[in-house]
Structures are given as C-alpha cells and as structure tokens.
N, C-alpha and C. Protein backbone atom coordinates (compact mmCIF):
# COMPACT_ATOMS: atom_id res chain seq x y z
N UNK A 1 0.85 -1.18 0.00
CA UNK A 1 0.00 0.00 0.00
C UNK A 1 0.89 1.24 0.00
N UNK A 2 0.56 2.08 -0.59
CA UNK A 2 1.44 3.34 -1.14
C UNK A 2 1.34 4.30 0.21
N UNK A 3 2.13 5.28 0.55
CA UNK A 3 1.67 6.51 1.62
C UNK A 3 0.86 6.74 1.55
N UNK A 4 0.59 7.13 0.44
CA UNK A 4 -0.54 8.25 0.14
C UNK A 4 -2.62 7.67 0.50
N UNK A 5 -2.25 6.21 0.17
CA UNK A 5 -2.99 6.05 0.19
C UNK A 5 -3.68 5.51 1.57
N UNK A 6 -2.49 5.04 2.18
CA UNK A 6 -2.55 4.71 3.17
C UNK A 6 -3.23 6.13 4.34
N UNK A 7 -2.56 7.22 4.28
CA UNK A 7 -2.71 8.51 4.36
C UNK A 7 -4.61 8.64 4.38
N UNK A 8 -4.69 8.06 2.71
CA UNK A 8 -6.51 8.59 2.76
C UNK A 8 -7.49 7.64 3.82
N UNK A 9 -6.97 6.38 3.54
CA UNK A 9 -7.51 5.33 4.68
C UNK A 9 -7.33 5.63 5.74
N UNK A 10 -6.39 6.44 6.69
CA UNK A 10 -6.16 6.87 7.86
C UNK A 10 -7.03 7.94 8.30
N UNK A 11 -7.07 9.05 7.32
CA UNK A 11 -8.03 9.86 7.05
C UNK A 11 -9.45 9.44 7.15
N UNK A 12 -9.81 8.25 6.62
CA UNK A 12 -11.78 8.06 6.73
C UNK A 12 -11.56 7.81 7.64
N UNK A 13 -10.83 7.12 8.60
CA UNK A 13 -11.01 6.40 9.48
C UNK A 13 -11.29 7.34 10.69
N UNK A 14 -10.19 8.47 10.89
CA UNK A 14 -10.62 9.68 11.87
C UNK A 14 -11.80 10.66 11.34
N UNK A 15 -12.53 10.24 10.17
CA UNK A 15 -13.46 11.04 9.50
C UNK A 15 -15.27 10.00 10.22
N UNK A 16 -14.99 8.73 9.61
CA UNK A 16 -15.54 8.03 10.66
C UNK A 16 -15.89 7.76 12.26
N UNK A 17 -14.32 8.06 12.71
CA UNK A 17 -14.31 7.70 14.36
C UNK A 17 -13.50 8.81 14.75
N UNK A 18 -13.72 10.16 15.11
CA UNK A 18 -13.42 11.45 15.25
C UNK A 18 -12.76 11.13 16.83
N UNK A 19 -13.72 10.41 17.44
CA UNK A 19 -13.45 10.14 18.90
C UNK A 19 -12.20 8.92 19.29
N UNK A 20 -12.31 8.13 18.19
CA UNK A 20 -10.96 7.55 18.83
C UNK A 20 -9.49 8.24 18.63
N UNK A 21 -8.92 8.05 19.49
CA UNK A 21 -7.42 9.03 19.90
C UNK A 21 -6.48 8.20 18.79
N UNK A 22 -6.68 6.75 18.54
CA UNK A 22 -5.72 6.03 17.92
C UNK A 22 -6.02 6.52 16.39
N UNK A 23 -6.73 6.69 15.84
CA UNK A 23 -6.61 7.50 14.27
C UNK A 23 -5.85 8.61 14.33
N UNK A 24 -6.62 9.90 15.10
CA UNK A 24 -5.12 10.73 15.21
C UNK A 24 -3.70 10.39 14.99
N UNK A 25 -3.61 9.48 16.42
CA UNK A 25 -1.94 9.30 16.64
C UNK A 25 -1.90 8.69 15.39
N UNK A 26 -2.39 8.06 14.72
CA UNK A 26 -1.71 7.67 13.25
C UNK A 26 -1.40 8.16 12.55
N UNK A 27 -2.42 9.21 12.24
CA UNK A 27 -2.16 10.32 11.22
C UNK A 27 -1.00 10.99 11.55
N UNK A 28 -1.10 11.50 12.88
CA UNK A 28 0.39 12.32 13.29
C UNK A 28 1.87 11.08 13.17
N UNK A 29 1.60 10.52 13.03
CA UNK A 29 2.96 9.56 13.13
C UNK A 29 3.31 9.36 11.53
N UNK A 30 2.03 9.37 10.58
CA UNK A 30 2.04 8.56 9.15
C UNK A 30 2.40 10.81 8.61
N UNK A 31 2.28 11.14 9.38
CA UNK A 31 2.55 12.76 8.30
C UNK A 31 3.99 12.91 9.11
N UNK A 32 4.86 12.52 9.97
CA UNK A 32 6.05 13.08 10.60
C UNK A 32 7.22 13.18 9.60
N UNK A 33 7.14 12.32 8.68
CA UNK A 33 8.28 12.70 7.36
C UNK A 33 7.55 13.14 6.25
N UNK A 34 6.51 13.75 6.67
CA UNK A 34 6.07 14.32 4.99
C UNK A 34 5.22 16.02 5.56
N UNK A 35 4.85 15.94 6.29
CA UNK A 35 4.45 17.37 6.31
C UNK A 35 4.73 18.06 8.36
N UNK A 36 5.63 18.99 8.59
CA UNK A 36 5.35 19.17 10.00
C UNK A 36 4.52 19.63 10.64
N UNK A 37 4.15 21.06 9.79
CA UNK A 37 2.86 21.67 9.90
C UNK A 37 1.77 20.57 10.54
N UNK A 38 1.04 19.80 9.67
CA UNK A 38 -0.35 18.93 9.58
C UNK A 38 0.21 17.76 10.75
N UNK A 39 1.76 17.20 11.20
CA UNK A 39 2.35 16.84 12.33
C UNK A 39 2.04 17.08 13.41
N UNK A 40 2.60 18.79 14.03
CA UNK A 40 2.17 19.56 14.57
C UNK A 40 0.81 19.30 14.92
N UNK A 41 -0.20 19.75 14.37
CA UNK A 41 -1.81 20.19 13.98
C UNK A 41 -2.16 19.12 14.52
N UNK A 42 -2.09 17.37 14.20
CA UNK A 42 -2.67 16.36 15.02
C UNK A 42 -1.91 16.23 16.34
N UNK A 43 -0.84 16.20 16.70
CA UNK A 43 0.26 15.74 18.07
C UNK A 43 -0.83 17.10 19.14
N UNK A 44 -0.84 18.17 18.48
CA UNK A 44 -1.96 19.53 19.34
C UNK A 44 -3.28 18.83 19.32
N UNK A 45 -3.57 18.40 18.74
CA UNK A 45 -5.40 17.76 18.68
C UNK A 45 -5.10 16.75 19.80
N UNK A 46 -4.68 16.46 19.32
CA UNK A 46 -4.51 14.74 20.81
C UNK A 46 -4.48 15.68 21.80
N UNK A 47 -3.27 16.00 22.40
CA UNK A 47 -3.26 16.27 23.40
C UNK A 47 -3.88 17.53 24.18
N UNK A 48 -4.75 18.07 23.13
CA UNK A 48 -5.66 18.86 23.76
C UNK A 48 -7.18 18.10 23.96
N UNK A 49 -7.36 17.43 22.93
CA UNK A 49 -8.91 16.91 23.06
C UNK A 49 -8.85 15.25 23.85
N UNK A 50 -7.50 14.64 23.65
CA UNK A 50 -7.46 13.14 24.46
C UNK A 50 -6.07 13.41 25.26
N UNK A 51 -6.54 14.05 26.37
CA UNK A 51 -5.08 14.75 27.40
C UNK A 51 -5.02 13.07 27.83
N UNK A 52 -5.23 12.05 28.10
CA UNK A 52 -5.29 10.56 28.67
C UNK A 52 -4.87 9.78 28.06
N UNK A 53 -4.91 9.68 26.30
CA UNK A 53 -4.26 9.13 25.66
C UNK A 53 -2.93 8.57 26.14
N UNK A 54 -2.10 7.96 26.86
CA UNK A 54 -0.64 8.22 26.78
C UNK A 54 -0.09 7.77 26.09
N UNK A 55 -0.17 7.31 24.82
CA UNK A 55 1.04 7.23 23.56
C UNK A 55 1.34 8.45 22.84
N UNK A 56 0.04 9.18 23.01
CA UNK A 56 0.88 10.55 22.52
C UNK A 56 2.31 11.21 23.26
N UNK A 57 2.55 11.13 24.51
CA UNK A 57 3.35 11.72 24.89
C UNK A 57 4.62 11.42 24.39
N UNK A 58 5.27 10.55 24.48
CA UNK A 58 6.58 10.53 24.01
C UNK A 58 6.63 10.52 22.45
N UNK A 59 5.92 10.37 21.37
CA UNK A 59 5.93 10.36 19.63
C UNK A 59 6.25 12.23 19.83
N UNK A 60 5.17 13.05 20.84
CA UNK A 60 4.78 14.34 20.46
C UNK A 60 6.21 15.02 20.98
N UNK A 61 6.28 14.63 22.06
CA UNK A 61 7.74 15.23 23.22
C UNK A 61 9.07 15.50 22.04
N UNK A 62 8.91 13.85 21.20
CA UNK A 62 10.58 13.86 20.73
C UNK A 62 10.12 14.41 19.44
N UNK A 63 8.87 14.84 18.61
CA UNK A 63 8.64 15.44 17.46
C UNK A 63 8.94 17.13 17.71
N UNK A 64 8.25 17.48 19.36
CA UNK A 64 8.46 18.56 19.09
C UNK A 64 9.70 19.22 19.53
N UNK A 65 10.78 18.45 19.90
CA UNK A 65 12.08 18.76 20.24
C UNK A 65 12.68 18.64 18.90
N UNK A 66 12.50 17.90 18.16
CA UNK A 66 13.13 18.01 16.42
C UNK A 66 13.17 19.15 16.33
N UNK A 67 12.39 19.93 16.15
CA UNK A 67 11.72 20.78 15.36
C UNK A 67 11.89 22.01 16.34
N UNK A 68 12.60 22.15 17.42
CA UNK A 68 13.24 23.05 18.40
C UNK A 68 11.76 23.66 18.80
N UNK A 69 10.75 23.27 18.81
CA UNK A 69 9.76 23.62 20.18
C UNK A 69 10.11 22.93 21.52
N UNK A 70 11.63 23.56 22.32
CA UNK A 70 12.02 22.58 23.39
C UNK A 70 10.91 23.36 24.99
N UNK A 71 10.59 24.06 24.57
CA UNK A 71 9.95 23.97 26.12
C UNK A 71 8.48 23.66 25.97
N UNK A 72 7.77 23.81 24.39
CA UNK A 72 6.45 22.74 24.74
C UNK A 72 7.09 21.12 24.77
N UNK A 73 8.05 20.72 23.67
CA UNK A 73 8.49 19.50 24.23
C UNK A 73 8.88 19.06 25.88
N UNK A 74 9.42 19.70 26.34
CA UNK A 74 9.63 19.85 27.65
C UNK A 74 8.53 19.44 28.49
N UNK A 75 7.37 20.41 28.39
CA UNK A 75 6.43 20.40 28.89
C UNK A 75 5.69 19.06 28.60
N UNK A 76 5.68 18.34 27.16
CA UNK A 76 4.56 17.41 26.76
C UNK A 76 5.48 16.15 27.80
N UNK A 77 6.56 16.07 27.78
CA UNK A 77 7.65 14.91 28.41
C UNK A 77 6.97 14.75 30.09
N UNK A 78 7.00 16.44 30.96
CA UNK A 78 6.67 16.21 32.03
C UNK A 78 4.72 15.70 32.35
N UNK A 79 4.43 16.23 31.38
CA UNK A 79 2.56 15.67 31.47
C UNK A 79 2.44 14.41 31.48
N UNK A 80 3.32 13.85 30.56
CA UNK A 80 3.38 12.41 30.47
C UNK A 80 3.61 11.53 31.14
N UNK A 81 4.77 11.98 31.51
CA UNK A 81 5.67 11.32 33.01
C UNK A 81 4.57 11.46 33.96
N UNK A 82 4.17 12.51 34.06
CA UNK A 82 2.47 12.63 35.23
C UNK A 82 1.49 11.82 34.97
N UNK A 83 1.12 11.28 33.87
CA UNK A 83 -0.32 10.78 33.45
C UNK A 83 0.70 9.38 33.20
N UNK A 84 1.56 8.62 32.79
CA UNK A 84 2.00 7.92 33.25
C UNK A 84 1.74 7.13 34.61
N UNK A 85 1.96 7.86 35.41
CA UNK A 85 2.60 7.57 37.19
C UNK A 85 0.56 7.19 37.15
N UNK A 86 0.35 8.72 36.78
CA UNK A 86 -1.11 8.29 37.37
C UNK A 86 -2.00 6.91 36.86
N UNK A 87 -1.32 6.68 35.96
CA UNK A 87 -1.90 5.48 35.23
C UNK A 87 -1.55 4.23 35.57
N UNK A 88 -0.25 4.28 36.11
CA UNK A 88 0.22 3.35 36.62
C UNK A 88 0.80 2.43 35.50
N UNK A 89 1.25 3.03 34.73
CA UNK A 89 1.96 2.14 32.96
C UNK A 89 3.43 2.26 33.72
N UNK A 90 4.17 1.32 34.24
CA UNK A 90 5.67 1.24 34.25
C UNK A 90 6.42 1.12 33.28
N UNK A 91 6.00 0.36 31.91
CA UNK A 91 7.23 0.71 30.95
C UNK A 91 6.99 1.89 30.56
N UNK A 92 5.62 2.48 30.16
CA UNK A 92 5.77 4.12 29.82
C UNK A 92 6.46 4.59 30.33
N UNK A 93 5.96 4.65 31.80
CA UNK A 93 6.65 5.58 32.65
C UNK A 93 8.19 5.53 32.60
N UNK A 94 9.04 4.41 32.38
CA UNK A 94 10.31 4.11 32.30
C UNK A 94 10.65 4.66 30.79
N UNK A 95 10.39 4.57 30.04
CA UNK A 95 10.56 4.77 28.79
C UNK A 95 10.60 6.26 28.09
N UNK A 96 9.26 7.36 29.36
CA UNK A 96 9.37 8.39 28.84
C UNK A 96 10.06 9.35 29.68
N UNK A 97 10.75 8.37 31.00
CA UNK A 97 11.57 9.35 31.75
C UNK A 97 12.86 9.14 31.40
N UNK A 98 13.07 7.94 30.31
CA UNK A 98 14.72 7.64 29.55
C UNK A 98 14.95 9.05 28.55
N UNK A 99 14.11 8.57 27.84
CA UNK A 99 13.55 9.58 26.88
C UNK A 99 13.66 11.49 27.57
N UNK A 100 13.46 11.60 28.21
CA UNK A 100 13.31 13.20 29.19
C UNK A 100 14.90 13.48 29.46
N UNK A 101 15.69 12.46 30.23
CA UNK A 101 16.68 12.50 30.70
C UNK A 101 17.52 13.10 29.84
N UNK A 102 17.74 12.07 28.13
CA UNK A 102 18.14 12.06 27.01
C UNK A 102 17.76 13.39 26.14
N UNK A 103 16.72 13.66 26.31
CA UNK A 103 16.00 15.42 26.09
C UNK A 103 16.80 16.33 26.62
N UNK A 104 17.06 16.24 28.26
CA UNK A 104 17.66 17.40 28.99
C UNK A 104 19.32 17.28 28.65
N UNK A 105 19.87 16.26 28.67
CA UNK A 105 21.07 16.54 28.31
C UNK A 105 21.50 16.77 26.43
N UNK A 106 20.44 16.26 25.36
CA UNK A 106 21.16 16.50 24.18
C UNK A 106 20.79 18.17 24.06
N UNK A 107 19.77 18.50 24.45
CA UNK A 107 19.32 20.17 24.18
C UNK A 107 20.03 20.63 25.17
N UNK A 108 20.27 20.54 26.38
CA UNK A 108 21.22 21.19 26.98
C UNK A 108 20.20 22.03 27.75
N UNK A 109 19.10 21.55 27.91
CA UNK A 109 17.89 22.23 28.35
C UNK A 109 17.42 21.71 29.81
N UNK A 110 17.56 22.89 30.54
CA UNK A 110 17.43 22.95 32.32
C UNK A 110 15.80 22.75 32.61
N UNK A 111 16.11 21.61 33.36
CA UNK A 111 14.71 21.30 34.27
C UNK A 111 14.90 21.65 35.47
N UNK A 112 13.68 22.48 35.54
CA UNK A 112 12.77 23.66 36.27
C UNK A 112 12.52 23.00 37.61
C-alpha cells in the first residue's frame, strides 16, 4: 500500500471515528516525514482533546524537540511522566523518563 494512500484510509477512518485518539496518533505519526505543519496540527489535537491518551506523549515530546519547540516539548515529556505515574503504565513511565533525561542533556535544556 502506497503513503498516500494509506494517508486517505487513515483519514476516513478519523473522518468516521473522530473520537478515537488512535486515528489521530496515526495520522500524526504517518505525516512526521512528509508534512510538519499537519504533524504539529494532530500531536496539538490529541493532546488537547485526548489529554489521557498516553502514547501521545513521548511520539509528540521527541517530534516537538526536532523541530526546536524545546519547552512545549519539555512540557509534553513532564505531562506524560504525570499521566503515566497516574496510570500506573511502568514501561511508559520508564521509557518516557529515559527519553526526558536524554531530552535534557542532548538540548542542553534545564529542568525547572
């Protein structure tokens, strides 16, 4: 199956099921090497309209540190690590505080 098309199938599918969080995160994961903008635009939809989701956090954290948004990245790393704990997911939680650690020392960026 081609991107693109794959892309439109991903598309009915959040056109169909607006409410599930997992079409989003697809879309935002299936646009991260092809558009940042429309990247951006879903990784913000999740985590404004499915703050509970937690797979968004670490895809969105290390997308938006690419792309030198380091203190909303910053910020999406510590929500996570929070909704994590509260969730009680231990490999998340392990995974997105590896991930944070690895954040603060390659950006060189001070936690608050």
């Amino acid at each position: 199956m081609s991107k693109m098309s794959r892309l439109e199938m991903l598309k009915s599918f959040a056109e169909q099921e607006p409410q599930n969080p997992f079409n989003w995160y697809a879309l935002a994961l299936e646009f991260k090497e092809l558009d940042v903008e429309k990247t951006a635009e879903y990784f913000s939809k999740l985590l404004e309209e499915f703050p509970d989701y937690l797979a968004t956090y670490y895809q969105a954290a290390e997308f938006f540190a690419e792309i030198d948004q380091l203190s909303l990245a910053n910020s999406i790393y510590l929500k996570g690590i929070a909704l994590a704990e509260k969730q009680q997911s231990a490999n998340t939680l392990r995974e997105l505080k590896n991930s944070y650690q690895n954040f603060l020392f390659e950006y060189d960026f001070e936690d608050d």
